[in-house]
Structures are given as structure tokens and as C-alpha cells.
C-alpha atoms as a PDB file:
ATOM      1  CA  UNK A   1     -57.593  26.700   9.463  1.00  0.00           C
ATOM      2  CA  UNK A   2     -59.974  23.948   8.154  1.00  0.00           C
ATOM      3  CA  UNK A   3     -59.410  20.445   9.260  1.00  0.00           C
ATOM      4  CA  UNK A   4     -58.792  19.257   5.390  1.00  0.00           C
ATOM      5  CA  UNK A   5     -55.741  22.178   5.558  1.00  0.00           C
ATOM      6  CA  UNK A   6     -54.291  20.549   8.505  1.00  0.00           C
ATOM      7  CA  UNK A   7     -54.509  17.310   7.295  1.00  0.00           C
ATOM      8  CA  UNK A   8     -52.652  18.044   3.754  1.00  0.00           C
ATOM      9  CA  UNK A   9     -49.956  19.487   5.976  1.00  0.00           C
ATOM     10  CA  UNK A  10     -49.719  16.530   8.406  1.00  0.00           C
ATOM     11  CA  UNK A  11     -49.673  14.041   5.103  1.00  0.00           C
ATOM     12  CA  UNK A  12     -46.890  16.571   3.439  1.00  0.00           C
ATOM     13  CA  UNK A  13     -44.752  16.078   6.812  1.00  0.00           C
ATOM     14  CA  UNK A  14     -45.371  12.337   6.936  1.00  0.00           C
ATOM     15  CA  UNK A  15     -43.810  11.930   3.796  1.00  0.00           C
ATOM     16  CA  UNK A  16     -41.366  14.503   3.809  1.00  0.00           C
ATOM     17  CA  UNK A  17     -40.071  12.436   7.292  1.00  0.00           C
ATOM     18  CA  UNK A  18     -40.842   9.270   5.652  1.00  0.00           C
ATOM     19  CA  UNK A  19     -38.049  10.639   2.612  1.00  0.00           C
ATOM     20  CA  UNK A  20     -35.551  11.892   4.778  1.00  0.00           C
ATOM     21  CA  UNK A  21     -35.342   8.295   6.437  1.00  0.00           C
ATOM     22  CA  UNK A  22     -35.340   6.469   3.219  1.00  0.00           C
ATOM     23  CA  UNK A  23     -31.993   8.761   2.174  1.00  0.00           C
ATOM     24  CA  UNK A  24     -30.779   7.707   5.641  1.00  0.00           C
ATOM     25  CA  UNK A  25     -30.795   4.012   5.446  1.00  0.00           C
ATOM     26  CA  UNK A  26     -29.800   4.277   1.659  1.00  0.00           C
ATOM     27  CA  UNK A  27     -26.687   5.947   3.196  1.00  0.00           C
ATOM     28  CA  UNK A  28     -26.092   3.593   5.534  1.00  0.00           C
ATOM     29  CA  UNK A  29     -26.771   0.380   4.193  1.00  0.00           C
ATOM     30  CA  UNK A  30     -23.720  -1.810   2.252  1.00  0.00           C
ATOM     31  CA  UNK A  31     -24.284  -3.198  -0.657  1.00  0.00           C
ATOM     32  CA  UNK A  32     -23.378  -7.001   0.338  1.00  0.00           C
ATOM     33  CA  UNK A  33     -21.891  -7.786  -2.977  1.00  0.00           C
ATOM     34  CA  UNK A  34     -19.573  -4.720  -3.039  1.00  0.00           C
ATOM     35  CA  UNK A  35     -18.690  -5.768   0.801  1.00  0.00           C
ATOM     36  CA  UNK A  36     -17.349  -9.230   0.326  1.00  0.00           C
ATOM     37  CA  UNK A  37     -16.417  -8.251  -2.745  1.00  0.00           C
ATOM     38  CA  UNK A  38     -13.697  -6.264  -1.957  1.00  0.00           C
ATOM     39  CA  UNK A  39     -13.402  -6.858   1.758  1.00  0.00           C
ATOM     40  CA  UNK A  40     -11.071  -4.345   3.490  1.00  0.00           C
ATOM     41  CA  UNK A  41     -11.014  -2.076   0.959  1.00  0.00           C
ATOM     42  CA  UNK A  42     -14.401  -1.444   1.189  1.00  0.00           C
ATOM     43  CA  UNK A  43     -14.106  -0.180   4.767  1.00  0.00           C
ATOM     44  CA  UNK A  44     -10.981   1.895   4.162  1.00  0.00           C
ATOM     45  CA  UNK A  45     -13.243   3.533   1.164  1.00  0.00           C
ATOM     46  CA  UNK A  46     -15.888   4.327   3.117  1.00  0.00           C
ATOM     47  CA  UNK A  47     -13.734   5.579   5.687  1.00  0.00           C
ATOM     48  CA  UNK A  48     -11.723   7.948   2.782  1.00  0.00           C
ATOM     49  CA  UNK A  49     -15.125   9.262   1.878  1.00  0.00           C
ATOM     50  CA  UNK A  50     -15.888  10.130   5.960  1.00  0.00           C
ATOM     51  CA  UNK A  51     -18.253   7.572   6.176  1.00  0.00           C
ATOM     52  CA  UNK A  52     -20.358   8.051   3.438  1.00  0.00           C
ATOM     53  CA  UNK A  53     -21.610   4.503   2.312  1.00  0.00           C
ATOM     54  CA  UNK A  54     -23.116   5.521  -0.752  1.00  0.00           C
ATOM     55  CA  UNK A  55     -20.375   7.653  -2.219  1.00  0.00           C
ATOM     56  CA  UNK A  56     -18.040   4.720  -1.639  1.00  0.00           C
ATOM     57  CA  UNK A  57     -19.765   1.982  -3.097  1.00  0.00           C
ATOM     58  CA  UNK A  58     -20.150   4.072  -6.487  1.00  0.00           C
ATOM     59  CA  UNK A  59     -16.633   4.535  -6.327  1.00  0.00           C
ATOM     60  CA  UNK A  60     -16.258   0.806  -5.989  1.00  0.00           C
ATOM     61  CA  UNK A  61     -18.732   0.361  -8.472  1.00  0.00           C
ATOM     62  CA  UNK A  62     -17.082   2.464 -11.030  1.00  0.00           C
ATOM     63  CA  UNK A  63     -13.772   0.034 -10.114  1.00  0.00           C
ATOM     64  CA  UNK A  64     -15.394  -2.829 -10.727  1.00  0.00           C
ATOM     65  CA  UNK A  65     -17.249  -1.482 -14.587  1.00  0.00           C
ATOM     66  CA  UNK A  66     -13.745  -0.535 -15.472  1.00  0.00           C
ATOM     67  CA  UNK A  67     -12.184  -4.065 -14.467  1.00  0.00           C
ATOM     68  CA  UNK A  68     -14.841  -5.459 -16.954  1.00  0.00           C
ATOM     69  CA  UNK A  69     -12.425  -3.739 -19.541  1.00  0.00           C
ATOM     70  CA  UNK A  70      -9.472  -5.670 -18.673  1.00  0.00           C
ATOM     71  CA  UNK A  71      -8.077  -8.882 -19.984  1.00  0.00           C
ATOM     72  CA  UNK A  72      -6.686 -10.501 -16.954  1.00  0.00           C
ATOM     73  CA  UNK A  73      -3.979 -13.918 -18.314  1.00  0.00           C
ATOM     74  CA  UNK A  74      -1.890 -15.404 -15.727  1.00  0.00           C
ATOM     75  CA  UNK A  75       1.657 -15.577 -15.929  1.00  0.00           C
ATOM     76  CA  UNK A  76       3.524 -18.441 -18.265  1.00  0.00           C
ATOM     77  CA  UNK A  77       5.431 -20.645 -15.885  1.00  0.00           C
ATOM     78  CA  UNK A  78       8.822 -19.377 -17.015  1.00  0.00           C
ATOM     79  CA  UNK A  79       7.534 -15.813 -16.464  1.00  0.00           C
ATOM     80  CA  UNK A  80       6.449 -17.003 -13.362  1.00  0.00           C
ATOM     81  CA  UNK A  81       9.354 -18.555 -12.450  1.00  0.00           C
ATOM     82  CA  UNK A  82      11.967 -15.262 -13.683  1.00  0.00           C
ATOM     83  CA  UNK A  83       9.263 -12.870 -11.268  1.00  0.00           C
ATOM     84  CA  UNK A  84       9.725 -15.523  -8.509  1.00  0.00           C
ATOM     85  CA  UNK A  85      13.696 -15.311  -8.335  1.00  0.00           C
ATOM     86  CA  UNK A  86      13.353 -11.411  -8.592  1.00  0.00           C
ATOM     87  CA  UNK A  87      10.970 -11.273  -5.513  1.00  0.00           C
ATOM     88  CA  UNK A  88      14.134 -13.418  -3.694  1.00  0.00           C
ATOM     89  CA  UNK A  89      17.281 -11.309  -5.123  1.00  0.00           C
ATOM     90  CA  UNK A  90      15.128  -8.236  -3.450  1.00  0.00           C
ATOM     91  CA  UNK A  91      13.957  -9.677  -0.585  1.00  0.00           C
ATOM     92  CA  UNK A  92      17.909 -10.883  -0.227  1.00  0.00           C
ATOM     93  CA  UNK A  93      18.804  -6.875  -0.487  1.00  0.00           C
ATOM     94  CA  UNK A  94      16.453  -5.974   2.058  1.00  0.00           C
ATOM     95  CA  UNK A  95      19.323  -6.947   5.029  1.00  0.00           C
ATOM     96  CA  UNK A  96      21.664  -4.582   3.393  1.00  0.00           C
ATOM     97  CA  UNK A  97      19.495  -1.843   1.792  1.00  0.00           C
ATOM     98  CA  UNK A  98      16.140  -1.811   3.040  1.00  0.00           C
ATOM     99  CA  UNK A  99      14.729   1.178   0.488  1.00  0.00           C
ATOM    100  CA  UNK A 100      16.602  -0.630  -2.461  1.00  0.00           C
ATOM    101  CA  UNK A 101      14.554  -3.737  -1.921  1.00  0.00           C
ATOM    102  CA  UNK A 102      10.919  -2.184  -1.227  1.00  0.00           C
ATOM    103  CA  UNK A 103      12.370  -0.169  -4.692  1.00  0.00           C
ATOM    104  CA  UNK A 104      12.911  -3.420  -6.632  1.00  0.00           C
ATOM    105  CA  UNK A 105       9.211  -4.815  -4.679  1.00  0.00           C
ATOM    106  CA  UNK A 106       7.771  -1.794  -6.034  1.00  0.00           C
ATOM    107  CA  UNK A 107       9.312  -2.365  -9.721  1.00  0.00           C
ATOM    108  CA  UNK A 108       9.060  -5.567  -9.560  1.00  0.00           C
ATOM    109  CA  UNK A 109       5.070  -5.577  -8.589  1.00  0.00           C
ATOM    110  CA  UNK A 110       3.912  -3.244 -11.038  1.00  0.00           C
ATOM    111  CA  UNK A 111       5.524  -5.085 -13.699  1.00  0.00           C
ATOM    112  CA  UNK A 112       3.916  -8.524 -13.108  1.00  0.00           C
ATOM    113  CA  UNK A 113       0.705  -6.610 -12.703  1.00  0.00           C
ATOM    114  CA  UNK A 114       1.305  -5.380 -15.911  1.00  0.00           C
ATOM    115  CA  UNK A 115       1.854  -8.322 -17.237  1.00  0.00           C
ATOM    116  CA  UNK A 116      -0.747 -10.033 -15.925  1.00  0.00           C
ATOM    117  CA  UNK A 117      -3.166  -7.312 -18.250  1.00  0.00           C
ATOM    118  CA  UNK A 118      -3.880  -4.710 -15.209  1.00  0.00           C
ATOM    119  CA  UNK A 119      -3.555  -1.393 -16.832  1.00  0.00           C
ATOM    120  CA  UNK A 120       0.568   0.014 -16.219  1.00  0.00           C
ATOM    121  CA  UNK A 121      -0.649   3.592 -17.393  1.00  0.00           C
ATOM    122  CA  UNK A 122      -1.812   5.291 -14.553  1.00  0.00           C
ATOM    123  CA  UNK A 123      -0.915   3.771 -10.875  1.00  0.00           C
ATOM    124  CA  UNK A 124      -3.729   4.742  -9.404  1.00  0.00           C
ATOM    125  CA  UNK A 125      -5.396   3.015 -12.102  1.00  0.00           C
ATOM    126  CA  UNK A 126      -3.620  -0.135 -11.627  1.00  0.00           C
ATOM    127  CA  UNK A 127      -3.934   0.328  -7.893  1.00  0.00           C
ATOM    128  CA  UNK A 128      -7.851   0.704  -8.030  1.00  0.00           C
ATOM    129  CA  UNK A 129      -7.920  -2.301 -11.165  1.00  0.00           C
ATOM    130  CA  UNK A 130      -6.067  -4.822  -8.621  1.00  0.00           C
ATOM    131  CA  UNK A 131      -8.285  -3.770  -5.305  1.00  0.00           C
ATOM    132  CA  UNK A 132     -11.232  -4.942  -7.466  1.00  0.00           C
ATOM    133  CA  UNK A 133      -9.654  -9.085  -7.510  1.00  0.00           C
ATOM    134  CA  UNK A 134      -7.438  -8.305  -4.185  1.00  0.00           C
ATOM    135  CA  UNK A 135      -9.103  -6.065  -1.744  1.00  0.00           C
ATOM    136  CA  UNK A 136      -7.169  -8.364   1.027  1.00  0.00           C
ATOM    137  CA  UNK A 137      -3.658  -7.064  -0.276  1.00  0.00           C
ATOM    138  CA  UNK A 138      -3.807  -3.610  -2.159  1.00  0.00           C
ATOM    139  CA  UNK A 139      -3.630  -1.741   0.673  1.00  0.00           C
ATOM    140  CA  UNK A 140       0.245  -3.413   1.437  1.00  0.00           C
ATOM    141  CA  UNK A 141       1.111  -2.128  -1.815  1.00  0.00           C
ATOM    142  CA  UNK A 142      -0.110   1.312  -1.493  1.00  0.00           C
ATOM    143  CA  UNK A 143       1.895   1.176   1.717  1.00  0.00           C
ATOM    144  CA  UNK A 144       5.122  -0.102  -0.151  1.00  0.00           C
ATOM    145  CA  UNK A 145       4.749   2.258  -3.053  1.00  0.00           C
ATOM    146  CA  UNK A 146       4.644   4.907  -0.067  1.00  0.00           C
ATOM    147  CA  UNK A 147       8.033   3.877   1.535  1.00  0.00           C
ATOM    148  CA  UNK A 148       9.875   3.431  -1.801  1.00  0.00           C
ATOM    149  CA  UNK A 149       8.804   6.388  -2.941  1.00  0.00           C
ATOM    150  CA  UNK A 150      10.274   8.431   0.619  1.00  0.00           C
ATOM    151  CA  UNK A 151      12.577  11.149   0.153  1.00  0.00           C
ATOM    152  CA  UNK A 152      16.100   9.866   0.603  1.00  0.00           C
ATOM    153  CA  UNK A 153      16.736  13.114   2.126  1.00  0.00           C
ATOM    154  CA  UNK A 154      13.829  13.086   4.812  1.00  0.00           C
ATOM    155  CA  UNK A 155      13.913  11.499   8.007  1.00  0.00           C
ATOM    156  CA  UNK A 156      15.212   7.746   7.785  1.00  0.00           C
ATOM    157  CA  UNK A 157      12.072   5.325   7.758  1.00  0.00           C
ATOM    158  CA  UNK A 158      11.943   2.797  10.192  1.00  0.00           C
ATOM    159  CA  UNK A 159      13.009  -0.228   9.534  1.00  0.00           C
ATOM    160  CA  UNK A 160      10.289  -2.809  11.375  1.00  0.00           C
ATOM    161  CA  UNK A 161       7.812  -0.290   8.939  1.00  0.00           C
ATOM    162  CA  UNK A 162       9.883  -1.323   5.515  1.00  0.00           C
ATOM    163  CA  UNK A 163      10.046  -4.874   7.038  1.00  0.00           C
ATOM    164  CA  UNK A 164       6.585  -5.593   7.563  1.00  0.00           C
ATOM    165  CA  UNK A 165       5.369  -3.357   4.120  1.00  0.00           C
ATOM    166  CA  UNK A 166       7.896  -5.937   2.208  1.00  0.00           C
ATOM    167  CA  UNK A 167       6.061  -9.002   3.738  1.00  0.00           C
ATOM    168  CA  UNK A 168       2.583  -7.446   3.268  1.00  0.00           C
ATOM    169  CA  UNK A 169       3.134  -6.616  -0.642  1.00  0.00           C
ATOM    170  CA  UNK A 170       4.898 -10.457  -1.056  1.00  0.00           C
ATOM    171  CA  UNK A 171       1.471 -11.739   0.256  1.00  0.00           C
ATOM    172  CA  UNK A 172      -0.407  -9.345  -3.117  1.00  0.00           C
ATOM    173  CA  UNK A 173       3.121 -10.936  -4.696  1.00  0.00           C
ATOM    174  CA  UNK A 174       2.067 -14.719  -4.401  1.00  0.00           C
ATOM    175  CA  UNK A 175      -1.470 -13.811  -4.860  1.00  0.00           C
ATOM    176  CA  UNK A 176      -1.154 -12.150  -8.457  1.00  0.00           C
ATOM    177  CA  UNK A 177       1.607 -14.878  -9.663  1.00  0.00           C
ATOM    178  CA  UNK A 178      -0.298 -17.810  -8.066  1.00  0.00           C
ATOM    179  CA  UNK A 179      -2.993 -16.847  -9.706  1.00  0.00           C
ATOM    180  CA  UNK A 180      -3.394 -19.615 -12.074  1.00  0.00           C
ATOM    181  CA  UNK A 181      -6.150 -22.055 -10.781  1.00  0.00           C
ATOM    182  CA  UNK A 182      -4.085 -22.991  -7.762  1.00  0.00           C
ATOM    183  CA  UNK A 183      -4.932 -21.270  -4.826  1.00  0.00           C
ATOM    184  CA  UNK A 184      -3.107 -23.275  -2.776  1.00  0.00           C
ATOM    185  CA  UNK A 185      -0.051 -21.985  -4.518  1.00  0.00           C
ATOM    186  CA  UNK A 186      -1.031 -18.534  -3.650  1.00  0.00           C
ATOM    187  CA  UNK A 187      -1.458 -19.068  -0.517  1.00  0.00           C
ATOM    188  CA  UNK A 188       1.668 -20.544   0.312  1.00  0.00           C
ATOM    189  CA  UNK A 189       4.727 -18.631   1.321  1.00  0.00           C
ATOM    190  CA  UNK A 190       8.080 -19.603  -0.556  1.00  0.00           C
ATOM    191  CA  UNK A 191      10.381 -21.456   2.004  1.00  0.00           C
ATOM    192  CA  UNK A 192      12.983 -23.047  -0.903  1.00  0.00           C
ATOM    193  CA  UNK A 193      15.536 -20.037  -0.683  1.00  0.00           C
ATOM    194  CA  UNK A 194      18.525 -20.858   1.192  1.00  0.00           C
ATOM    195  CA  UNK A 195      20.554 -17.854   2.378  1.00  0.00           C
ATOM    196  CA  UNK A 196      23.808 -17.289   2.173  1.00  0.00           C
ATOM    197  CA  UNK A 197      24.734 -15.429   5.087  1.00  0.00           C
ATOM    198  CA  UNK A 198      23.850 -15.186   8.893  1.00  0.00           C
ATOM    199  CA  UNK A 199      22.378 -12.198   8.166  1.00  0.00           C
ATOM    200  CA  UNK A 200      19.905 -13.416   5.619  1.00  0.00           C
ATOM    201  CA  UNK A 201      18.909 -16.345   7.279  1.00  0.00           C
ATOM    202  CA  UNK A 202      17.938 -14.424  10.682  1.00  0.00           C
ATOM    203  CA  UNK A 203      15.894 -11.985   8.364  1.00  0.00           C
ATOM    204  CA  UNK A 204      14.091 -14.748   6.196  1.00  0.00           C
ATOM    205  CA  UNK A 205      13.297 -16.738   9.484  1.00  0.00           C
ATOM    206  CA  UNK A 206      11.784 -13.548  10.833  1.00  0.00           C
ATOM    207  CA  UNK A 207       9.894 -13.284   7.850  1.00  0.00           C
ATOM    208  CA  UNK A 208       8.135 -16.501   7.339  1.00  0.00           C
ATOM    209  CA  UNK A 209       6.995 -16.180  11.362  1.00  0.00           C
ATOM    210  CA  UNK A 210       5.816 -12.890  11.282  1.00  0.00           C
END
């Protein structure tokens, strides 16, 4: 074999490792903007697509062209104020009939996203539209969507599970009706109900320290 042979095939398996690499890191690497972007979501994407970096952040990045599509308004203060006193009268329920209030959460959550211009078509669509401003949250409300959508006739979810889905979805709650140039107002948990019962009043304490 002649030495200029050997060294076409040493320069064809230099870059042929050299490629190989390149797809490796590509794979690997995050795409900073996509990571703060969406925060925990973008973890639990990667992790759906078995650790594939790449296929994940086109998925995100597909999320965020359609989001470009939306018109996003906040809510008028007396729509604000009507979703407000429904998130209350279901958290209220909650002591009684846990599945009726993660129902009305549910309702109730998809309804001010809709109003807020997310899309109320498709709830995976709406789902993926919200993770793109609310990567913190969405995953509470795929969790509450889960629980209110249990089959009554299955095995009775537990209750700490509904409890602590409820207060994860009021935090995605506060965050899309708040979200009207005051963060602060987001950010803050409501603390103006006064219950009516022993009952209530143990579980609303509970929830503002968990």
C-alpha cells in the first residue's frame, strides 16, 4: 500500500471521528435560551425524549413558533375578580369532595387560559402554549388534569396527592390571572378568605404553609 493510500485513509478517519464528535456535543449541549426559557419543563422534555437534547429542544422550539401565533390579553379586573371567587368556592369544596374541586380547578383553569387568548381547542395544545410563558407551573396542571380526570370507579386517589396537585395548579392559577404587569400580585398567595367552618379553616391553614 503506498504511503499517499494510507494517508487518505488516516485523513478519511480523522474526520469521520472528528463528525461523529461534533453530532455528540450537538446532542448534548442545551440551548441556553430554550433552558431558562422554560426552566423545568425543559428537563422533563428531555427526559420524555430519553435524553435526547436535540429532539427536545425542537420540540420546544416548535412550542415557542406556535406561541408567536397567539394573542395573549390579561384578564379585565372584574373577570379577574369572578375567576378569583371561583378558585375559593372550589378550593372551599375540596374538604368535602376532593375530585369535585380539582374538577372545578380543572374547569376553572382552562377557562381563564382561554380567556386569556391560549388556544381552548386542543389541551395538549393549550398545555404546550402555557409551558412556553410558565414552564415553573404546567407541569401542576398536567398533574391536576390527571387526578380530575381518574376513573370514579378505580382505586380512590389519595388525598395528600389531590391536596398538594390543588395547591400546585393555584400557584399556574395566580400566575396566569396576575399576569397583568404586577408580579408581585402573582406571586402572592390569597390569604382574604375567611372560612366558615373548622373544617375549612384547618385545610386553608394547611394550605398557605405547605
Amino acid at each position: 500500500m503506498s504511503s499517499g493510500l494510507i494517508v487518505a485513509l488516516v485523513l478519511v478517519l480523522v474526520l469521520a471521528v472528528a463528525a461523529a464528535w461534533g453530532v455528540f456535543a450537538l446532542r448534548g449541549r442545551q440551548h441556553p435560551s430554550l433552558s431558562r426559557r422554560f426552566g423545568p419543563e425543559y428537563g422533563r422534555t428531555v427526559a420524555r425524549y430519553d435524553g435526547d437534547t436535540a429532539a427536545a429542544e425542537r420540540e420546544l422550539a416548535r412550542r415557542v413558533e406556535r406561541h408567536r401565533e397567539l394573542t395573549l390579553t390579561p384578564l379585565g379586573g372584574a373577570e379577574r375578580a369572578r375567576a378569583e371567587e371561583q378558585w375559593r368556592e372550589a378550593q372551599a369544596h375540596f374538604v368535602d369532595a376532593p375530585g369535585q374541586a380539582l374538577a372545578e380547578a380543572d374547569a376553572l383553569l382552562s377557562r381563564v387560559a382561554r380567556d386569556r387568548g391560549y388556544p381552548d381547542t386542543d389541551v395538549d395544545a393549550q398545555v404546550d402554549a402555557i409551558s412556553v410563558d410558565h414552564g415553573e407551573h404546567v407541569e401542576s396542571y398536567r398533574v391536576l388534569r390527571a387526578l380530575a380526570a381518574a376513573d370514579p370507579a378505580g382505586a380512590a386517589p389519595d388525598t395528600e396527592e389531590q391536596r398538594r396537585a390543588l395547591l400546585g395548579a393555584r400557584e399556574l392559577f395566580t400566575a396566569l390571572v396576575g399576569a397583568d404587569g404586577d408580579p408581585q400580585r402573582a406571586a402572592r398567595p390569597d390569604t382574604t378568605t375567611k372560612p366558615r367552618t373548622p373544617g375549612r379553616q384547618f385545610s386553608l391553614r394547611r394550605e398557605h404553609h405547605a
